[in-house]
Protein backbone atom coordinates (compact mmCIF):
# COMPACT_ATOMS: atom_id res chain seq x y z
CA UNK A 1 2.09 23.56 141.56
CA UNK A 2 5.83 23.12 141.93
CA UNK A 3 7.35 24.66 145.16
CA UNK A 4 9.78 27.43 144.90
CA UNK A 5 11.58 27.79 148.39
CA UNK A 6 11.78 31.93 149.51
CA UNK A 7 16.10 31.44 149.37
CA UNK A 8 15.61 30.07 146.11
CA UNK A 9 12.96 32.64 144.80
CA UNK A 10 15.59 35.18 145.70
CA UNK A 11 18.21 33.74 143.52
CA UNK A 12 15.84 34.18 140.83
CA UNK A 13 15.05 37.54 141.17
CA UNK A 14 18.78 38.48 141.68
CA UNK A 15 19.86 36.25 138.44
CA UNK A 16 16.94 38.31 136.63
CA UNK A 17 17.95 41.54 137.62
CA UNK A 18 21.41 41.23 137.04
CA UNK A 19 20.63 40.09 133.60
CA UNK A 20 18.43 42.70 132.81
CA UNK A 21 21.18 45.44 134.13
CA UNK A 22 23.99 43.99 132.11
CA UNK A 23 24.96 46.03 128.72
CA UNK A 24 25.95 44.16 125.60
CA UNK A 25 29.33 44.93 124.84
CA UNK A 26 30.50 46.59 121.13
CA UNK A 27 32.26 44.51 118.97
CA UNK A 28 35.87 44.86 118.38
CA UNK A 29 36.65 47.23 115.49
CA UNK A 30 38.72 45.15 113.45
CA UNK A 31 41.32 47.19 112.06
CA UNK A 32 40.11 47.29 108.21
CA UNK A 33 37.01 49.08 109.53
CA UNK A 34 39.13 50.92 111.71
CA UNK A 35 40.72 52.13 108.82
CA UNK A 36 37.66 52.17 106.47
CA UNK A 37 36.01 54.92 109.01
CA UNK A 38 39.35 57.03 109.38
CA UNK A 39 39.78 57.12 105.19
CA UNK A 40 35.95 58.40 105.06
CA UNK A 41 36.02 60.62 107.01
CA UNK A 42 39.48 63.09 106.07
CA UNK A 43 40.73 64.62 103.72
CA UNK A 44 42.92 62.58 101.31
CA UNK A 45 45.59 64.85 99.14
CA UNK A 46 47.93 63.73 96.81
CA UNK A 47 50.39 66.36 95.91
CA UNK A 48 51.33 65.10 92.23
CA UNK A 49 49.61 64.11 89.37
CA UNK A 50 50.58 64.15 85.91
CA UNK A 51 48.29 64.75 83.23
CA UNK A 52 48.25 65.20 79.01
CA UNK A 53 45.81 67.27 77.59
CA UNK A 54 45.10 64.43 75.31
CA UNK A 55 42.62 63.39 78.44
CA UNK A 56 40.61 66.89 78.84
CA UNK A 57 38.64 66.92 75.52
CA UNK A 58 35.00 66.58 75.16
CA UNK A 59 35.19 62.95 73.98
CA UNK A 60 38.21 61.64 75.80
CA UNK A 61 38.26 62.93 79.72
CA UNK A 62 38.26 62.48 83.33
CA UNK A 63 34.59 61.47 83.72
CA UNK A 64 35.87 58.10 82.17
CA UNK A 65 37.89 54.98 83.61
CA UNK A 66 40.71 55.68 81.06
CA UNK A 67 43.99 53.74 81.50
CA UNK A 68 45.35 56.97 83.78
CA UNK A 69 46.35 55.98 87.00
CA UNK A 70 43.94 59.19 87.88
CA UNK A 71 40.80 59.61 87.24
CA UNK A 72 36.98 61.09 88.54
CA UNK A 73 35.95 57.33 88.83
CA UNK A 74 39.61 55.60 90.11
CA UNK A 75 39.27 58.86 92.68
CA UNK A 76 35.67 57.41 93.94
CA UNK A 77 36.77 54.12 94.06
CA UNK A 78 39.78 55.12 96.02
CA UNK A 79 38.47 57.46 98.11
CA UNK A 80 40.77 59.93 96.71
CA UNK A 81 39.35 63.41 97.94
CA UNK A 82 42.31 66.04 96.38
CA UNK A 83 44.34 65.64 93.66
CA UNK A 84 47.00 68.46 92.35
CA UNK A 85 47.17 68.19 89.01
CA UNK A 86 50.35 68.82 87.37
CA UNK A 87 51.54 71.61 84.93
CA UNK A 88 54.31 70.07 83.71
CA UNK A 89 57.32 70.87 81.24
CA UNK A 90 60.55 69.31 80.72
CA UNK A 91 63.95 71.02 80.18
CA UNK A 92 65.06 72.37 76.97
CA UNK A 93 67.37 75.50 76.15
CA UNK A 94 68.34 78.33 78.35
CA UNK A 95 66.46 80.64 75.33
CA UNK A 96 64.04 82.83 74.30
CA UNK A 97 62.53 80.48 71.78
CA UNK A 98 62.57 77.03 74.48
CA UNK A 99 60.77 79.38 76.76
CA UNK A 100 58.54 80.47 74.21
CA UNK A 101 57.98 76.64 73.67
CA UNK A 102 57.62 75.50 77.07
CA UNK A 103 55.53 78.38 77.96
CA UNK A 104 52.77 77.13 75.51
CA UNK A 105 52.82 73.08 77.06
CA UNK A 106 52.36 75.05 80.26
CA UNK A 107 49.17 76.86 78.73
CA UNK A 108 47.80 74.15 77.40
CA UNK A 109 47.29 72.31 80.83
CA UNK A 110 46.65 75.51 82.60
CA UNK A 111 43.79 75.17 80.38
CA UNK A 112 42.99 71.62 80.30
CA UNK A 113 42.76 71.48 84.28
CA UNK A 114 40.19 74.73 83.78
CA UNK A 115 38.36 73.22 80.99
CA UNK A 116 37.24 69.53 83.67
CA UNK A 117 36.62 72.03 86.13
CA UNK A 118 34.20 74.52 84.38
CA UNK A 119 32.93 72.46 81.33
CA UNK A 120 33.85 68.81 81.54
CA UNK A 121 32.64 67.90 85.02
CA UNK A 122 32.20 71.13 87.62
CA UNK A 123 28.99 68.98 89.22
CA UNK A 124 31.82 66.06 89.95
CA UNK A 125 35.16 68.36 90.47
CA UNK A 126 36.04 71.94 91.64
CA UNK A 127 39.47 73.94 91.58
CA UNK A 128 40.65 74.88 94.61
CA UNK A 129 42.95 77.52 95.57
CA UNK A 130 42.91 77.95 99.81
CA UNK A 131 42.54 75.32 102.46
CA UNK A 132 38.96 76.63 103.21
CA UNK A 133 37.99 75.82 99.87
CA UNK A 134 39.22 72.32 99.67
CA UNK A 135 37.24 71.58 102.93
CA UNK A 136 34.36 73.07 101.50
CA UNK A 137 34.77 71.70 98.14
CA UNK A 138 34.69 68.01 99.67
CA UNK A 139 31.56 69.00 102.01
CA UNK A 140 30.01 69.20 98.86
CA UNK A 141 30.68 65.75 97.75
CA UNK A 142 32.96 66.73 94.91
CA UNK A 143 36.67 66.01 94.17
CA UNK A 144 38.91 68.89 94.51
CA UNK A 145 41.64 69.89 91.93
CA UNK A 146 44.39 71.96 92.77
CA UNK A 147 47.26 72.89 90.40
CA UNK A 148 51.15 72.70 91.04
CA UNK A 149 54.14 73.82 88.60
CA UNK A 150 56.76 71.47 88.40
CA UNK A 151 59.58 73.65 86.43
CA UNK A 152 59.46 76.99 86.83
CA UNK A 153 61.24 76.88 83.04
CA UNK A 154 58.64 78.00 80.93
CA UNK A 155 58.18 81.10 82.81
CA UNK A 156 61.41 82.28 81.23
CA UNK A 157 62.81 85.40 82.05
CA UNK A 158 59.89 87.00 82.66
CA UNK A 159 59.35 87.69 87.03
CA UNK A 160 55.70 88.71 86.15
CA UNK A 161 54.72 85.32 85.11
CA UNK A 162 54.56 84.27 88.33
CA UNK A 163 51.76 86.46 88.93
CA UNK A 164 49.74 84.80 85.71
CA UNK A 165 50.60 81.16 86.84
CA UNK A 166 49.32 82.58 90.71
CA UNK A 167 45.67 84.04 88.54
CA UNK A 168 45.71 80.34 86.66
CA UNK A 169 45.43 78.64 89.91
CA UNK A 170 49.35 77.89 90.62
CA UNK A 171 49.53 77.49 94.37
CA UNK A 172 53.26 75.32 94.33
CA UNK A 173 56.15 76.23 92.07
CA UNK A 174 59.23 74.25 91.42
CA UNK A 175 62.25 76.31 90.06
CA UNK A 176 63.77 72.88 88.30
CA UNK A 177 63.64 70.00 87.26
CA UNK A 178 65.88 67.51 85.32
CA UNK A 179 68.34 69.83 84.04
CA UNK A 180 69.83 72.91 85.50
CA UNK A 181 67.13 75.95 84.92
CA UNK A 182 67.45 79.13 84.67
CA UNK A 183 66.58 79.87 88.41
CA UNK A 184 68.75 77.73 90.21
CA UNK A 185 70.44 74.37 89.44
CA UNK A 186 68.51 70.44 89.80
CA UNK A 187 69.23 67.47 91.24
CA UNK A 188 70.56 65.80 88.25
CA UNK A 189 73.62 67.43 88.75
CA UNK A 190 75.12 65.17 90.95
CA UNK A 191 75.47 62.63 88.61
CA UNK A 192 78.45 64.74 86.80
CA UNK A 193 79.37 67.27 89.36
CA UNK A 194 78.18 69.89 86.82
CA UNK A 195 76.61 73.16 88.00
CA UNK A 196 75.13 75.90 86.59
CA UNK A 197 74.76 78.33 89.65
CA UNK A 198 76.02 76.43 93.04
CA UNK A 199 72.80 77.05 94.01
CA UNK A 200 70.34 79.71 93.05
CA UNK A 201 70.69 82.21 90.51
CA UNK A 202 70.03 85.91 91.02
CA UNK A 203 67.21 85.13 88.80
CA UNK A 204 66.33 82.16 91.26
CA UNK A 205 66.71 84.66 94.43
CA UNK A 206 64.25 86.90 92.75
CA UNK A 207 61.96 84.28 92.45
CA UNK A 208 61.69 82.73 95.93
CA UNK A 209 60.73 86.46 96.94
CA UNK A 210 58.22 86.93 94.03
CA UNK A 211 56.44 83.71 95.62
CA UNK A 212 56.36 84.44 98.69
CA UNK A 213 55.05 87.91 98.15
CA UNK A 214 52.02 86.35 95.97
CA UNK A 215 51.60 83.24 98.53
CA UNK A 216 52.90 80.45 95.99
CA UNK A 217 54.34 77.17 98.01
CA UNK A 218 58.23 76.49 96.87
CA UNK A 219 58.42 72.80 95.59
CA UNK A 220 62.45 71.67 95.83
CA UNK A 221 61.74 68.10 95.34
CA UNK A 222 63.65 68.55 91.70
CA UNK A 223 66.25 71.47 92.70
CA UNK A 224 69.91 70.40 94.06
CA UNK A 225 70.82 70.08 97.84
CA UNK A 226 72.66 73.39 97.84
CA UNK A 227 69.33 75.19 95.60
CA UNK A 228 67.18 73.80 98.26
CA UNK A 229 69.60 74.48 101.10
CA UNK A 230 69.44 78.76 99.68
CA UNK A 231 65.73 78.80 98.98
CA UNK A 232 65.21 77.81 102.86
CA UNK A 233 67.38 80.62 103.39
CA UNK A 234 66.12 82.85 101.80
CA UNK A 235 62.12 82.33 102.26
CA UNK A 236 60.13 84.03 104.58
CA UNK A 237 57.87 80.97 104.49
CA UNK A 238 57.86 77.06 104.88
CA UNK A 239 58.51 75.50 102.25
CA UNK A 240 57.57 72.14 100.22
CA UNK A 241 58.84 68.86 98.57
CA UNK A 242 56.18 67.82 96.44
CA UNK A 243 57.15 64.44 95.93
CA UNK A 244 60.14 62.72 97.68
CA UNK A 245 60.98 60.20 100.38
CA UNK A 246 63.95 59.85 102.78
CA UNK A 247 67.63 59.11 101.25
CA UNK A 248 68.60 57.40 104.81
CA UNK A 249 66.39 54.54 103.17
CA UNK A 250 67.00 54.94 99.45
CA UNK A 251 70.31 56.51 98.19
CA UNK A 252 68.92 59.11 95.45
CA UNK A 253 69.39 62.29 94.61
CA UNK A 254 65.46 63.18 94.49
CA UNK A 255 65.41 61.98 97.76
CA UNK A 256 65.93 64.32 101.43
CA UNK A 257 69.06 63.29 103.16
CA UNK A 258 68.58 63.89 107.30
CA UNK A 259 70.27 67.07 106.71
CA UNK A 260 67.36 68.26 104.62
CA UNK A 261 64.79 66.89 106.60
CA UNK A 262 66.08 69.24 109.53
CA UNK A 263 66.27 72.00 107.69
CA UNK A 264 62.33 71.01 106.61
CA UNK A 265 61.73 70.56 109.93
CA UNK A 266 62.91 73.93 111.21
CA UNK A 267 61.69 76.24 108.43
CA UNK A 268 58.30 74.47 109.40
CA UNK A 269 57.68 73.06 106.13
CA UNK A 270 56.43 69.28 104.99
CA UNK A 271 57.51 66.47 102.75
CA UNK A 272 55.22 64.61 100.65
CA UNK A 273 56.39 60.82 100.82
CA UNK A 274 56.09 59.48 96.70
CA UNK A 275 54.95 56.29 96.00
CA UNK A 276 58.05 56.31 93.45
CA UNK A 277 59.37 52.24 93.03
CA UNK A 278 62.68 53.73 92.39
CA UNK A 279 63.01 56.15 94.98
CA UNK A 280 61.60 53.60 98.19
CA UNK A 281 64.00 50.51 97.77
CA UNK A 282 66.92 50.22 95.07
CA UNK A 283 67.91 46.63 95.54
CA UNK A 284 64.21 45.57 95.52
CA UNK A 285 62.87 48.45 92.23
CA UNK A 286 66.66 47.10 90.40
CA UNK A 287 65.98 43.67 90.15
CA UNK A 288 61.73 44.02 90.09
CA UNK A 289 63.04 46.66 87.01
CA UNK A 290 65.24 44.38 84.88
CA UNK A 291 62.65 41.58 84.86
CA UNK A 292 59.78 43.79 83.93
CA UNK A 293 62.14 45.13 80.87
CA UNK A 294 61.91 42.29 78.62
CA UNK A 295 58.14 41.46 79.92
CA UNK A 296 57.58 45.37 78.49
CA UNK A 297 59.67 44.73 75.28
CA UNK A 298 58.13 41.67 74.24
CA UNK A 299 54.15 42.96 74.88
CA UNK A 300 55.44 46.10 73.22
CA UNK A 301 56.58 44.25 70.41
CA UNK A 302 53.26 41.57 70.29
CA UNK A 303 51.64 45.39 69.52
CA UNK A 304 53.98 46.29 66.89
CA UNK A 305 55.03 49.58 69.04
CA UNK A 306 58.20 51.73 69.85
CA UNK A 307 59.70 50.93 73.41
CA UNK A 308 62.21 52.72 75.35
CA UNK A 309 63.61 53.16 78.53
CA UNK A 310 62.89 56.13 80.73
CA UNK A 311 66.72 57.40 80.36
CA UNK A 312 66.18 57.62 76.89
CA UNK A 313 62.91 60.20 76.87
CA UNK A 314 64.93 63.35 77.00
CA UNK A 315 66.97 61.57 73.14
CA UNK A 316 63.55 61.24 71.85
CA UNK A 317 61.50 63.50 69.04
CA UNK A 318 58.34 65.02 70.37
CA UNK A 319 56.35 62.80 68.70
CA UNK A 320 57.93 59.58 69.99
CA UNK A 321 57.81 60.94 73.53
CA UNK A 322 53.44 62.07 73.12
CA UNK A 323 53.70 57.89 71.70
CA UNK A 324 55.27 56.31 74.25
CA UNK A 325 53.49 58.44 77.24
CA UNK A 326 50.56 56.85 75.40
CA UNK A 327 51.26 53.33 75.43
CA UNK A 328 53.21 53.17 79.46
CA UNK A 329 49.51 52.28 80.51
CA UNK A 330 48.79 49.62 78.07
CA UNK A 331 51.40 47.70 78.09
CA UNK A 332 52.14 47.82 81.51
CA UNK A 333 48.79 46.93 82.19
CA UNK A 334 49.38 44.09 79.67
CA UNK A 335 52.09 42.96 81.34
CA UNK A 336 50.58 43.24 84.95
CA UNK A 337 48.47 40.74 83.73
CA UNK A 338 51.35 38.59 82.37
CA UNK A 339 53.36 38.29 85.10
CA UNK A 340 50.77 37.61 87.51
CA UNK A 341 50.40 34.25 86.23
CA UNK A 342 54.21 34.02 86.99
CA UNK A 343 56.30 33.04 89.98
CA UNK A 344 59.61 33.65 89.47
CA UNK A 345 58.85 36.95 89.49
CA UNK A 346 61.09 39.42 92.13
CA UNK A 347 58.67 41.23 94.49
CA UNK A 348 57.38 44.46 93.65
CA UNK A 349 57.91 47.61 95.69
CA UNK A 350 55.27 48.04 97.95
CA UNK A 351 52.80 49.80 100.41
CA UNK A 352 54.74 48.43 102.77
CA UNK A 353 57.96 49.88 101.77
CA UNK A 354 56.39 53.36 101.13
CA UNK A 355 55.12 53.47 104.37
CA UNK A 356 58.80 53.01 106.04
CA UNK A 357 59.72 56.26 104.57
CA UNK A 358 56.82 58.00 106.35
CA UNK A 359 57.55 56.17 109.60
CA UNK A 360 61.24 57.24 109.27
CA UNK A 361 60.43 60.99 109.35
CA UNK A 362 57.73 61.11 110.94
CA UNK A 363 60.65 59.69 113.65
CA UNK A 364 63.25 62.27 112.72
CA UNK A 365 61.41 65.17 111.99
CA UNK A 366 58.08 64.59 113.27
CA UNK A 367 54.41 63.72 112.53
CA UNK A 368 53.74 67.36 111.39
CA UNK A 369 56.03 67.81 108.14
CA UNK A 370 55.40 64.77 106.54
CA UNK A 371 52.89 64.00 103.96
CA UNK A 372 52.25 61.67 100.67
CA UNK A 373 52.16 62.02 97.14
CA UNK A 374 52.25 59.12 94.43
CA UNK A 375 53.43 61.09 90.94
CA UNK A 376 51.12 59.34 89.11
CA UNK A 377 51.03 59.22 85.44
CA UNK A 378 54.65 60.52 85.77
CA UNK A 379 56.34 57.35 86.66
CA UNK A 380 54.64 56.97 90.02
CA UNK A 381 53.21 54.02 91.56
CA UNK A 382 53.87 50.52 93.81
CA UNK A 383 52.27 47.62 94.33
CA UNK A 384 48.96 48.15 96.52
CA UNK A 385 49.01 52.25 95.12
CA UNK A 386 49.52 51.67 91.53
CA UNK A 387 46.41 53.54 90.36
CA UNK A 388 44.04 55.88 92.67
CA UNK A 389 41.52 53.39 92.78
CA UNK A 390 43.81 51.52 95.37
CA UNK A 391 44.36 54.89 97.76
CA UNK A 392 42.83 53.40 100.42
CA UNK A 393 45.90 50.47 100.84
CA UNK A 394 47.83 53.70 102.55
CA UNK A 395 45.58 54.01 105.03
CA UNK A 396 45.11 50.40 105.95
CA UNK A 397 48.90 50.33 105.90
CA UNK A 398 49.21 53.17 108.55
CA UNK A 399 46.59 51.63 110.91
CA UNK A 400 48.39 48.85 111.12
CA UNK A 401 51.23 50.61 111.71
CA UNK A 402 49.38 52.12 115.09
CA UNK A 403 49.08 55.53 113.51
CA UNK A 404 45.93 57.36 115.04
CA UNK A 405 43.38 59.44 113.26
CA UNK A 406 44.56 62.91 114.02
CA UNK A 407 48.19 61.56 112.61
CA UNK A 408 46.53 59.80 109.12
CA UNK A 409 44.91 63.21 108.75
CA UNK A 410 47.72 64.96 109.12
CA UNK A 411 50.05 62.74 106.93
CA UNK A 412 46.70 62.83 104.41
CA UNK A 413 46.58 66.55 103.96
CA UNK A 414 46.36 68.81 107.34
CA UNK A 415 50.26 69.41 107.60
CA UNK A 416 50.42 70.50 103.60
CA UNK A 417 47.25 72.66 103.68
CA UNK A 418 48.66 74.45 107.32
CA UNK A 419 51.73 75.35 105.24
CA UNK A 420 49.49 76.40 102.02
CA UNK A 421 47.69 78.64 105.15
CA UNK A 422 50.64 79.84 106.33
CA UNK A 423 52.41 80.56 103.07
CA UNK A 424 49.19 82.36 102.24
CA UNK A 425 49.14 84.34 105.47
CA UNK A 426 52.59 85.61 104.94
CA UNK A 427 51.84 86.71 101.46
CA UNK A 428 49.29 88.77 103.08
CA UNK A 429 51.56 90.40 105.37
CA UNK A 430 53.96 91.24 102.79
CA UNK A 431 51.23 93.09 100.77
CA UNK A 432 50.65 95.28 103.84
CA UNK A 433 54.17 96.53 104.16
């Protein structure tokens, strides 16, 4: 029997307590899980999505991986939780019959987002129309729809249509879009120093009051600087920019200069960062642009199919514009492919450049009025966020960026759904005096 001395039979007893006290220490969350856990678990918004009606029959639809950057499936994949899907309809003439016609398109997705609600898919997707319901929508397991206006055109003359678009589900309005409306005057204005109203119209002043009495979010991402600059003005509520980024970074007109931002800042409002190439990084989009252009032409002519540019869409017949809309995702996806085998190709806007437009206000204005959108299927989408499927690139982006959790859920959808909340609240207020 071997000899074990009492000094060294103490050691032993020592080493085999310590080791039995000692705790094993937690791995180091690496920071894709970090952001993995944070996307699961809030709510993701984005605050514009195209859509045609084309996509909301019984054979054709949501439920299926079409070529739509949006989808039920590119949602899952993406961890997409909200999407507000866009009622939509572009500028025509200041009269009764364009509003006549414009007041239709808007119908007709009214009832398309309706019909993948209630008959399409209601066990996959609900329609929302208050924060509570969104939360409890997602509790559920289901996507949540909500519906924004982007022209207020096609409600014509007509005050009391804001209260049908408010019954259809409208919860944000915008009075313009490109072209001066009949409520106040757009962006596109500054490209010729032409103006309609300097502003607002009376028509336009009536509005802002008619949604904030029914609780209807004001959208200036299309209206002028001097529209927007009234509208804040006038409201008795925060207000919204549905899709824009910071023109301290990119030089365009659908962009917030700091001005703006303060003035978004101070009526408590939020900006919803877009994933726009254009609108993130000229020099970079420019030159990206102009070698895409002939890779687009010469797929688009492989397919024996009209091309244009997307300064021409407002020259084109109806028919040419429903053709084109329906071949952007084909061909670009056919020349995705194409240049990927390249490599002279000039980088892509990115993630990474989206996300500098959120770190810039969130630095100027702060983390609470800033929030993202893509404007998908409307000319929306960068490299790393070109489809929904890929949502989950933003978030990996900000945790790298050292935002924390409260802040992603914030940027993801707390700050616009406190200002739906609040807009909501006032509207209630209103109704009482």
């Amino acid at each position: 029997m071997k000899y074990t001395s009492p000094v060294g039979f103490s050691f032993l007893l020592i080493s085999l307590l310590t080791s039995c006290g000692e705790t094993k220490k937690e791995p180091i969350e690496s920071l894709e899980d970090k952001a993995k856990r944070i996307h699961e678990k809030v709510i993701t918004i984005d605050t514009h999505n195209d859509i045609n009606v084309k996509n909301f029959t019984d054979s054709v639809n949501y439920t299926q991986n079409l070529d739509t950057q949006v989808n039920l499936p590119k949602m899952e994949t993406g961890g997409l939780d909200v999407s507000w899907l866009i009622v939509y309809t572009g500028q025509d003439t200041l009269s009764s019959e364009g509003y006549d016609k414009g007041a239709a398109n808007a119908m007709a997705k009214f009832n398309a987002i309706h019909k993948l609600c209630t008959e399409i898919a209601p066990d996959q997707i609900e329609l929302a129309l208050t924060s509570e319901e969104v939360r409890n929508i997602a509790k559920k397991g289901k996507k949540v729809a909500m519906i924004g206006v982007e022209n207020a055109y096609p409600i014509g003359d007509d005050l009391s249509n804001f209260e049908k678009y408010h019954a259809m589900g409208a919860r944000y309005i915008s009075l313009s879009h490109n072209g001066h409306s009949q409520f106040c005057d757009s962006n596109t204005g500054e490209k010729d120093s032409v103006w309609l109203h300097n502003g607002l119209s009376d028509l336009g002043k009536k509005a802002v009051s008619e949604m904030n009495r029914l609780g209807i979010m004001i959208d200036v991402s299309h209206p002028s600087k001097e529209s927007m600059k009234q509208m804040i003005a006038l409201s008795k509520a925060p207000i919204i920019a549905s899709h824009s980024s910071a023109r301290a970074l990119c030089d365009h007109s659908r962009n917030l200069d700091d001005e703006q931002l303060l003035l978004m800042k101070e009526n408590g409002g939020v900006i919803q960062t877009v994933a726009f190439s254009s609108y993130l990084n000229t020099k970079k989009h420019e030159a990206r642009a102009a070698y895409m252009k002939e890779i687009y032409e010469q797929v688009a002519d492989s397919l024996d199919i009209e091309w244009h540019e997307r300064s021409q869409f407002n020259t084109l017949t109806d028919a040419q514009k429903e053709a084109f809309i329906g071949n952007i995702p084909r061909v670009m996806a056919i020349g995705k492919e194409i240049v990927a085998t390249k490599e002279d190709v000039p980088p892509a806007v990115n993630v990474a450049d989206f996300v500098d437009h959120i770190d810039y206000m969130v630095e100027q204005i702060g983390i609470d009025h800033v929030g993202i959108s893509s404007d998908f299927d409307g000319g929306g989408g960068i490299e790393g966020w070109s489809d929904a499927s890929e949502t989950f690139n933003v978030t990996l982006e900000l945790v790298k960026r050292g935002y924390s959790e409260d802040d992603i859920e914030k940027l993801w959808g707390a700050n616009l759904l406190r200002v739906l909340d609040e807009v909501q609240a006032i509207s209630a207020s209103l109704s009482k005096e």
